[in-house]
Protein backbone atom coordinates (compact mmCIF):
# COMPACT_ATOMS: atom_id res chain seq x y z
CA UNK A 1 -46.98 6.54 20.61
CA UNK A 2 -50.08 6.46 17.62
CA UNK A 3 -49.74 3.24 16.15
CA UNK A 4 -49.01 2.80 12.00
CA UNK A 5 -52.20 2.66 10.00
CA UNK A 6 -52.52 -0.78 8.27
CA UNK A 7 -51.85 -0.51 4.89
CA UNK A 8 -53.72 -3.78 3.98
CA UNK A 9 -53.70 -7.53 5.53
CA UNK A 10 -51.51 -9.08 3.36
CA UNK A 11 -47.98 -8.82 2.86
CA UNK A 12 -46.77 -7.47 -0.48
CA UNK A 13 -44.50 -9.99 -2.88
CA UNK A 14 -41.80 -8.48 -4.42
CA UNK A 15 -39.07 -8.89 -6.39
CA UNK A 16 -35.71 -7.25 -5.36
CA UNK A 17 -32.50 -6.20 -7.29
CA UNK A 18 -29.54 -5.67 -4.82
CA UNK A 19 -29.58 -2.20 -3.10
CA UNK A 20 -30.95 0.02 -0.38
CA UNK A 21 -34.89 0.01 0.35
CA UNK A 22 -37.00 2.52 2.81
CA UNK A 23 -39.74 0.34 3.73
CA UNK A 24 -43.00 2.86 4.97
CA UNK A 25 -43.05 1.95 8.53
CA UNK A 26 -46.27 4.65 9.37
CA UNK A 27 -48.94 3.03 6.59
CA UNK A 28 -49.41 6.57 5.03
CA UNK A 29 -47.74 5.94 1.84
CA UNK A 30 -49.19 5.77 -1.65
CA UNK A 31 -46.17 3.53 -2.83
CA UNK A 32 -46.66 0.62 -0.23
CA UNK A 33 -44.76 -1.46 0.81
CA UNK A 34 -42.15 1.84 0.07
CA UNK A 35 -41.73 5.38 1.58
CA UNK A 36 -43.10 8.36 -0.09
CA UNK A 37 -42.41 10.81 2.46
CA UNK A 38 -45.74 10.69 3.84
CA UNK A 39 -44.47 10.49 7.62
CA UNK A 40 -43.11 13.88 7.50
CA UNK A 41 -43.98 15.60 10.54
CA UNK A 42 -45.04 12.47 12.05
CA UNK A 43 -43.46 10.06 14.58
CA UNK A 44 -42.23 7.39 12.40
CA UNK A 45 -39.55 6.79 10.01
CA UNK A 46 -38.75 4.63 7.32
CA UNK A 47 -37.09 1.39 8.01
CA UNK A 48 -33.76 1.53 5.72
CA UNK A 49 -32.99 -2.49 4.66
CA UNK A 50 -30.67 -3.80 2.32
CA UNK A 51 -30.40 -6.55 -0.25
CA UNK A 52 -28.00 -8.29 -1.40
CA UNK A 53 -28.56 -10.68 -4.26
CA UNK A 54 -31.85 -10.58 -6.39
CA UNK A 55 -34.67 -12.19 -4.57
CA UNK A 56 -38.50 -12.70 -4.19
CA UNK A 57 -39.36 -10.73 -0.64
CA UNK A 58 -42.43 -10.84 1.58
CA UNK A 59 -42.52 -7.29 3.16
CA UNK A 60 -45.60 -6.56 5.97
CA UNK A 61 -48.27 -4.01 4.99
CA UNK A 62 -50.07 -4.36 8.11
CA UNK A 63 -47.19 -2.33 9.78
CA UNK A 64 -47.74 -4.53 12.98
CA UNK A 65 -44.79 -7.13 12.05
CA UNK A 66 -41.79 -7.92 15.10
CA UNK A 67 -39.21 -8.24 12.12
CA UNK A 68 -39.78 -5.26 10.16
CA UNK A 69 -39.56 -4.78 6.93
CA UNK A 70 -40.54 -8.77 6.82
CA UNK A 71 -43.98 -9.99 7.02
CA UNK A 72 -44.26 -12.74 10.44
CA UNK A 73 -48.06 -13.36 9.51
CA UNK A 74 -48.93 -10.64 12.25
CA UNK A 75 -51.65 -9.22 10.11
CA UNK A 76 -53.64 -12.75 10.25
CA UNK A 77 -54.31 -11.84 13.66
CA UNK A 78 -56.01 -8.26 12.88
């Protein structure tokens, strides 16, 4: 399996209204932290997350995080 390319080394901060997400889980994506479609054809797939009340998020760009879509300070140790 290739691994994700790192979309940068810091998590992205964002604010969330209640709903469904598709968090880019192969780093190809213009729209980071979010899926474009860019993994088409590819091995991965989005990660589909929900939320439930409005709420500031830290979501992992470095695509190397254990609790995806969440940042766990993985990318510190690229």
């Amino acid at each position: 399996m290739d691994k994700p390319l790192i979309a940068a080394k810091i998590p992205a901060q964002v604010y969330l209204e209640p709903g469904q997400y598709f968090w880019c889980a192969c780093g190809k994506s213009s729209n980071q932290p979010f899926c474009n479609g860019s993994h088409r054809g590819g091995e991965f797939t989005p990660v589909i997350f929900k939320i439930e009340e409005k709420q500031d998020t830290w979501l992992c760009q470095c695509k190397q995080t254990k609790n995806p879509p969440y940042c766990d300070g993985t990318h510190k140790t690229l």
